[in-house]
C-alpha atoms as a PDB file:
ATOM      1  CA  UNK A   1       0.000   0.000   0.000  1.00  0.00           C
ATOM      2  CA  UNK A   2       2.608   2.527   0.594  1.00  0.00           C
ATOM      3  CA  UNK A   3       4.221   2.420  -2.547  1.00  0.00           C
ATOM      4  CA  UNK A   4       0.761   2.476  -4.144  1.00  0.00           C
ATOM      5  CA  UNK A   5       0.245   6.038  -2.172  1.00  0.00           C
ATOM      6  CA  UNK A   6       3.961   7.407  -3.053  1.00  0.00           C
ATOM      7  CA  UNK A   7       3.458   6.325  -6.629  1.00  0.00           C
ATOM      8  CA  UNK A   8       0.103   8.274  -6.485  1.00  0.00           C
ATOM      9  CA  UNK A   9       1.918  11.425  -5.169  1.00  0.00           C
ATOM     10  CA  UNK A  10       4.323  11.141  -7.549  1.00  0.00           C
ATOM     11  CA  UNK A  11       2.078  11.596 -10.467  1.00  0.00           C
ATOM     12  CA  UNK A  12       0.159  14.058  -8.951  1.00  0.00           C
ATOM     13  CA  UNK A  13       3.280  16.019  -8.141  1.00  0.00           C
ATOM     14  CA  UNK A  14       4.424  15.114 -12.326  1.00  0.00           C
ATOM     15  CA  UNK A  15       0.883  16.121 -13.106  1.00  0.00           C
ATOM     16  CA  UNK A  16       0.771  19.236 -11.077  1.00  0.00           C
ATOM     17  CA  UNK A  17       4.112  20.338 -12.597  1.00  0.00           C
ATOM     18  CA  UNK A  18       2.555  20.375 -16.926  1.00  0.00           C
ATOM     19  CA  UNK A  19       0.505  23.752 -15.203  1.00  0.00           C
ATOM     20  CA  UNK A  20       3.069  25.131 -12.848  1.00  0.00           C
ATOM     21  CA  UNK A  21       6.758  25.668 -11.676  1.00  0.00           C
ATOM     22  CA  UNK A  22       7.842  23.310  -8.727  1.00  0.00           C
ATOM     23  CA  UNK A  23       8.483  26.431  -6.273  1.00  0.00           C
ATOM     24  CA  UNK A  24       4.855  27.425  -6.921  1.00  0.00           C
ATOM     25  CA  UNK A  25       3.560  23.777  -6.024  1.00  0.00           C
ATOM     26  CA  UNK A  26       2.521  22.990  -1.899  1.00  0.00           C
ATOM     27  CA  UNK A  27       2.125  20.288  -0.342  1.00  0.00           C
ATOM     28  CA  UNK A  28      -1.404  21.438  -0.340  1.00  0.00           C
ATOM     29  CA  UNK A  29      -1.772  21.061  -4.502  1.00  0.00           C
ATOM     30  CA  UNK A  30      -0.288  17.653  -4.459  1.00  0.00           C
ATOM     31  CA  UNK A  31      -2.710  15.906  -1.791  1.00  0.00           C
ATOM     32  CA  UNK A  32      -5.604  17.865  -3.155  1.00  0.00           C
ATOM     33  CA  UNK A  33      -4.858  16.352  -6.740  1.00  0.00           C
ATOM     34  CA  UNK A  34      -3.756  12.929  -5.300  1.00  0.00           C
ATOM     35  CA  UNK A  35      -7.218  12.701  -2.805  1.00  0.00           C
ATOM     36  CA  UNK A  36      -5.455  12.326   0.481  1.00  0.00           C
ATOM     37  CA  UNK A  37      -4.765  14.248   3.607  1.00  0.00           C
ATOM     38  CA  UNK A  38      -1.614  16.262   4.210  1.00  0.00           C
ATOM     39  CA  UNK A  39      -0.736  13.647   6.939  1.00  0.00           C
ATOM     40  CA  UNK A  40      -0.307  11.302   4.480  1.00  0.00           C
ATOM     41  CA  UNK A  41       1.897  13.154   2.424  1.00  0.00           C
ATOM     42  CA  UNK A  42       4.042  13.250   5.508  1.00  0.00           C
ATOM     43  CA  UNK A  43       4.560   9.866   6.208  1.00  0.00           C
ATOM     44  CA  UNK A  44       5.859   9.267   3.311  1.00  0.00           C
ATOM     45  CA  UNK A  45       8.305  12.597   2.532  1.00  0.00           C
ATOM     46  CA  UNK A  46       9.328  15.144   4.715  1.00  0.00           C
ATOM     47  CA  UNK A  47       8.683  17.763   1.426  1.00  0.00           C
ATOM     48  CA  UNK A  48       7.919  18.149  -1.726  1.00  0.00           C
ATOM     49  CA  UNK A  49      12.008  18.140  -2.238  1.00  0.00           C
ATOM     50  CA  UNK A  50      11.983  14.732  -0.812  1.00  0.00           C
ATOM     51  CA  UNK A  51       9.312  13.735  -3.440  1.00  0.00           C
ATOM     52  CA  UNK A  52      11.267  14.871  -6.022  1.00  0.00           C
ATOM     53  CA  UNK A  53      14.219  12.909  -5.264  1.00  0.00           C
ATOM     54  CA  UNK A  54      12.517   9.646  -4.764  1.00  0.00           C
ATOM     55  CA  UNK A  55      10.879  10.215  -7.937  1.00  0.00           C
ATOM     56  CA  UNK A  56      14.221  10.866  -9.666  1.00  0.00           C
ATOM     57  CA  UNK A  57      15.701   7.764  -7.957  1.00  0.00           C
ATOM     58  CA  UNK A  58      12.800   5.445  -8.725  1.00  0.00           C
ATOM     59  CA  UNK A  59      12.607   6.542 -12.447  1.00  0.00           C
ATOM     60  CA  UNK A  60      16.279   5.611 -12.676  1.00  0.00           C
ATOM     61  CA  UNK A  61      16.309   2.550 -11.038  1.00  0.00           C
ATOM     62  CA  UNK A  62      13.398   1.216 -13.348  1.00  0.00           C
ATOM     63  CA  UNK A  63      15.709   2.462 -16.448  1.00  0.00           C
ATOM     64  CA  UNK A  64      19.003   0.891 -14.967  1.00  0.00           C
ATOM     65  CA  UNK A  65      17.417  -2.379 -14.651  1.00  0.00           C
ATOM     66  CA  UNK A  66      20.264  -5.228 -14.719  1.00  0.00           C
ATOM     67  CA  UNK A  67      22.312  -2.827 -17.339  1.00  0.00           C
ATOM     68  CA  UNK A  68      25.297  -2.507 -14.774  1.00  0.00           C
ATOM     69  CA  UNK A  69      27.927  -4.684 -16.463  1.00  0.00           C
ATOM     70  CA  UNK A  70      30.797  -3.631 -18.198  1.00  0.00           C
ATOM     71  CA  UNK A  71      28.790  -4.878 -21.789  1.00  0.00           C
ATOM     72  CA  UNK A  72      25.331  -3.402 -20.535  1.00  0.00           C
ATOM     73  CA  UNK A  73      26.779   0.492 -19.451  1.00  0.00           C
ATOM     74  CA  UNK A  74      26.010   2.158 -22.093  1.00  0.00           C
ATOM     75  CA  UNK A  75      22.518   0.649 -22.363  1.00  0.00           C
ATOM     76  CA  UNK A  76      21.949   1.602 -18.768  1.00  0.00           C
ATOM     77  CA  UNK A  77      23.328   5.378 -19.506  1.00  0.00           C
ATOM     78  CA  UNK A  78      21.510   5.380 -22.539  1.00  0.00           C
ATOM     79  CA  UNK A  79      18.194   4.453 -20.577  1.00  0.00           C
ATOM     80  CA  UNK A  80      18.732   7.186 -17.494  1.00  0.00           C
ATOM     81  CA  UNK A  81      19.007   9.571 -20.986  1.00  0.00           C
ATOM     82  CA  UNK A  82      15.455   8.062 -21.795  1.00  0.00           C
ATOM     83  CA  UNK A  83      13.939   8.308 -18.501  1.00  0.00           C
ATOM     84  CA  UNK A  84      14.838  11.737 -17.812  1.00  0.00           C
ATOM     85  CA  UNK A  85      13.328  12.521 -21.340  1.00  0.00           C
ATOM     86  CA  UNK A  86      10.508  10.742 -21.034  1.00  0.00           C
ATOM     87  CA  UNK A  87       9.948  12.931 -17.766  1.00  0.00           C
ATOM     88  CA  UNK A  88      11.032  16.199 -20.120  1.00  0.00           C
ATOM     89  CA  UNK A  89       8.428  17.994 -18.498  1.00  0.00           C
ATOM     90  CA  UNK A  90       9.377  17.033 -14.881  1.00  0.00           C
ATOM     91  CA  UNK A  91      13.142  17.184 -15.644  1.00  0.00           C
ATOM     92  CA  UNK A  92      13.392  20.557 -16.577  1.00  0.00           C
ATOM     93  CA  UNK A  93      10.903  21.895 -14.119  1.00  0.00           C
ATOM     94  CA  UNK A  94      13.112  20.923 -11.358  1.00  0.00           C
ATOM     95  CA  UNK A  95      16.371  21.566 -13.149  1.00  0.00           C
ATOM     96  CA  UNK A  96      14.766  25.393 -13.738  1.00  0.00           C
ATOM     97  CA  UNK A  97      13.409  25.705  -9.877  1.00  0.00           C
ATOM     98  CA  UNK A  98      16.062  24.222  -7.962  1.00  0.00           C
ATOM     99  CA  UNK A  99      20.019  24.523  -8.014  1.00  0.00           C
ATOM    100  CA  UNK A 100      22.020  22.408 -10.556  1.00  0.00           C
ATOM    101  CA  UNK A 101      23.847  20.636  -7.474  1.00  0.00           C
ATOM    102  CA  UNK A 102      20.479  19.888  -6.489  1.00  0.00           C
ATOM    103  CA  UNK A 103      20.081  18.088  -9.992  1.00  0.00           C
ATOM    104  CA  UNK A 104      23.215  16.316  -9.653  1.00  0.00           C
ATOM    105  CA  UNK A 105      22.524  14.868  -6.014  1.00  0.00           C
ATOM    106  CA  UNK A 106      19.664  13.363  -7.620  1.00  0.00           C
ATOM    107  CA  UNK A 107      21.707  11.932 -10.294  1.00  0.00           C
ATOM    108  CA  UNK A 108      25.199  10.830  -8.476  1.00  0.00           C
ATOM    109  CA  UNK A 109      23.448   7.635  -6.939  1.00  0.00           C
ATOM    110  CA  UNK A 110      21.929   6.555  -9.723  1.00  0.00           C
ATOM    111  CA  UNK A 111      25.458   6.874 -11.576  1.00  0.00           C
ATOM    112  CA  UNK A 112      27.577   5.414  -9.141  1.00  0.00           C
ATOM    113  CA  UNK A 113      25.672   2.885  -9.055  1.00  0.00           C
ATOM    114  CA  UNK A 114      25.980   1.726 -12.427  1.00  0.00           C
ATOM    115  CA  UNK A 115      29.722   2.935 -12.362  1.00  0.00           C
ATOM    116  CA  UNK A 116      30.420   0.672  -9.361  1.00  0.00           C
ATOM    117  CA  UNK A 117      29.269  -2.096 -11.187  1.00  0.00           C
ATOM    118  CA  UNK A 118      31.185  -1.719 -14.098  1.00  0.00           C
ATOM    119  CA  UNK A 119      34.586  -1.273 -12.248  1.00  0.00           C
ATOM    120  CA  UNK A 120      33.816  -4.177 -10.069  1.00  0.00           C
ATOM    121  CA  UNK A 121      33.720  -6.665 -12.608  1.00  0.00           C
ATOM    122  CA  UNK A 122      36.867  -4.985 -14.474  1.00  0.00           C
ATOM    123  CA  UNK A 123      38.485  -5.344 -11.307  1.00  0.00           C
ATOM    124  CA  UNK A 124      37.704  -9.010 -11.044  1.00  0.00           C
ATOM    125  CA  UNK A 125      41.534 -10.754  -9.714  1.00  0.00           C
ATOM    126  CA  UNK A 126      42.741  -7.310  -9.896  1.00  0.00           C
ATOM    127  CA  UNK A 127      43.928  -6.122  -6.433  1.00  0.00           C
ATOM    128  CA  UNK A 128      42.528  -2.405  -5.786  1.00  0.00           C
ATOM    129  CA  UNK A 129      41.314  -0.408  -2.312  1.00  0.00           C
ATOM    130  CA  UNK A 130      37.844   0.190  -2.513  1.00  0.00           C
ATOM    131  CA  UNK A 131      39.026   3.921  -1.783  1.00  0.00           C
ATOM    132  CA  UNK A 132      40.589   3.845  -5.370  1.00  0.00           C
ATOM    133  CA  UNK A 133      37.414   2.484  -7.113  1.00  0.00           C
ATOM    134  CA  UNK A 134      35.343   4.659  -5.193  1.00  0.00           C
ATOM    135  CA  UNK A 135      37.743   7.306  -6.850  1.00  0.00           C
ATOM    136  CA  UNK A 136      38.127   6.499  -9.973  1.00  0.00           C
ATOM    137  CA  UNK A 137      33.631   5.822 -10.112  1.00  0.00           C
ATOM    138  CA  UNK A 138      33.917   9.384  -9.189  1.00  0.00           C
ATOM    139  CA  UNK A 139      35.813  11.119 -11.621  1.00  0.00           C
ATOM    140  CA  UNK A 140      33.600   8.642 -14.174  1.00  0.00           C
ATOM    141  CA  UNK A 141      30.102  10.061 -12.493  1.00  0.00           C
ATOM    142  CA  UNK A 142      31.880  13.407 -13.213  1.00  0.00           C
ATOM    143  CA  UNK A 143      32.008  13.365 -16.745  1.00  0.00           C
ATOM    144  CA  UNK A 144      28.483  11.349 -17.132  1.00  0.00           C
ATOM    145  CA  UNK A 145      26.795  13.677 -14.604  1.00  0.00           C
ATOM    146  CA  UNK A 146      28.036  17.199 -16.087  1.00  0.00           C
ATOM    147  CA  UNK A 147      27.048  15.394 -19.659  1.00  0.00           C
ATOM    148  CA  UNK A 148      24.023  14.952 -18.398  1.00  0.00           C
ATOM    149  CA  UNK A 149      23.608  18.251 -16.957  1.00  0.00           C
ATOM    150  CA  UNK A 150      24.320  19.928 -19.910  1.00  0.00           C
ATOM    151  CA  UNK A 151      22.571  17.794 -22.354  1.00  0.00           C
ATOM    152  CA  UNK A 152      18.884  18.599 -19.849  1.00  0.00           C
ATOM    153  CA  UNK A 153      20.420  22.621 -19.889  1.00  0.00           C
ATOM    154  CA  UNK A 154      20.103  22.661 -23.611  1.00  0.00           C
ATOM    155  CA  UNK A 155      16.790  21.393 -23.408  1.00  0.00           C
ATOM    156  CA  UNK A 156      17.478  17.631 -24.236  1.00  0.00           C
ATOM    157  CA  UNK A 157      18.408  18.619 -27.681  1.00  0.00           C
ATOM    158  CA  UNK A 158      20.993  16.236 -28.783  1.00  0.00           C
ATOM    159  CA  UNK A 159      20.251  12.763 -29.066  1.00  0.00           C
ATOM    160  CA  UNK A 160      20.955  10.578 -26.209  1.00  0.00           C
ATOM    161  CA  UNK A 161      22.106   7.791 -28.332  1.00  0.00           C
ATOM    162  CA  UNK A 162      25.045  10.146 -30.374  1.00  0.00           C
ATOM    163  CA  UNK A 163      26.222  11.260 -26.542  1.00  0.00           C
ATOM    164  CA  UNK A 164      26.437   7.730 -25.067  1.00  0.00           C
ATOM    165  CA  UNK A 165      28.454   6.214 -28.643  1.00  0.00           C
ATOM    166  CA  UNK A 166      30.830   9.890 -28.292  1.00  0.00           C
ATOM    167  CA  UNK A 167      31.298   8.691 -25.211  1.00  0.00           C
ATOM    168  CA  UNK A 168      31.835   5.410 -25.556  1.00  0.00           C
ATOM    169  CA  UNK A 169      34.309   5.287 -27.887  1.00  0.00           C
ATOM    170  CA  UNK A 170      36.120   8.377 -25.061  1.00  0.00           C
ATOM    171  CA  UNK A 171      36.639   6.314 -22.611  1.00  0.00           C
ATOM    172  CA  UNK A 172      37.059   2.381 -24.267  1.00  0.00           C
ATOM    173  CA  UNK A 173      39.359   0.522 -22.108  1.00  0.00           C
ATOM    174  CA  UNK A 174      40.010   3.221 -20.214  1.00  0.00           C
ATOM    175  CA  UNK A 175      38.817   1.948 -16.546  1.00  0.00           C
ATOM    176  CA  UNK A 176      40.872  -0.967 -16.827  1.00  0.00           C
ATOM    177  CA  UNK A 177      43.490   1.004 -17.478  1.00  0.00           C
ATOM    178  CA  UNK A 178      42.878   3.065 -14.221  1.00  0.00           C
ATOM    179  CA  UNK A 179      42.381   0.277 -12.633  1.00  0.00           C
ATOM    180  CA  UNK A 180      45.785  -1.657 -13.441  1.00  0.00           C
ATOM    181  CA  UNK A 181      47.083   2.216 -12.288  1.00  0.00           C
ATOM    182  CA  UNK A 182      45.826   1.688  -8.765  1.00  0.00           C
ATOM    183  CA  UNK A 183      46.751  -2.015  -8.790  1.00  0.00           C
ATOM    184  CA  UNK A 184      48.482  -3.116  -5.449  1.00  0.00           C
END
């Protein structure tokens, strides 16, 4: 039932946001649309910010799927490009109402987590500190992120697909290179 009722807030918050920017939306709005009391809302999320971010996470775990192997990454970028356009409306309603590092918080999970992956199995009967791959996902999660970033600044222009092959053919071979950099 509860993710029935944060599912339900979600697309009233989604719904809410085609008529109005996000720093113009209460609490208020999104339980009147949704059909529930404010106490309700509050169980769930402490604010509407909260919302948001578990509504950017969600979305991006559905698109990441299992695509979080070193074969599947660019399939699993490619569909975090597709979610967020997909949710073009959404996106750039948040991106415009709330700061960009806000934007990237929401993101950097999401990455990481596909980034981990990937390094992980490159790293297979390679000896590295977790501290390096933790480092080396970063400065990866970088460059996707602030991609990203851009690519939703210029109104999701570009197509996803041409970014993710540019980039792609960037960085081939180049974490297990890193990698054998930090090897012990």
């Amino acid at each position: 039932m509860s993710q029935v009722t944060k599912r339900a807030l979600e697309q009233s918050l989604k719904n809410l946001l085609l008529k109005k920017p996000l720093t113009k939306i209460t609490v208020g709005d999104i339980t009147d649309d949704c059909g529930i009391n404010r106490m309700t809302f509050y169980y769930h999320f402490k604010d509407i910010y909260d919302l948001v971010e578990w509504s950017c996470l969600e979305d991006a775990k559905r698109a990441l799927d299992e695509k979080k192997t070193y074969d599947t990454w660019q399939q699993g970028l490619l569909q975090i490009f597709k979610a967020v356009q997909e949710n073009k409306p959404f996106i750039l309603n948040v991106y415009r109402c709330v700061h960009r590092e806000q934007v990237e918080k929401y993101l950097q999970p999401l990455v990481d987590q596909l980034l981990l992956n990937v390094i992980n199995e490159e790293a297979a009967g390679i000896t590295v500190r977790d501290e390096d791959k933790q480092f080396i996902a970063q400065v990866y999660s970088y460059m996707f992120i602030g991609l990203m970033l851009d690519w939703i600044k210029d109104d999701m222009r570009e197509d996803p697909q041409q970014i993710v092959e540019k980039l792609s053919k960037l960085i081939k071979g180049s974490v297990s290179v890193a990698l054998s950099r930090f090897k012990l």
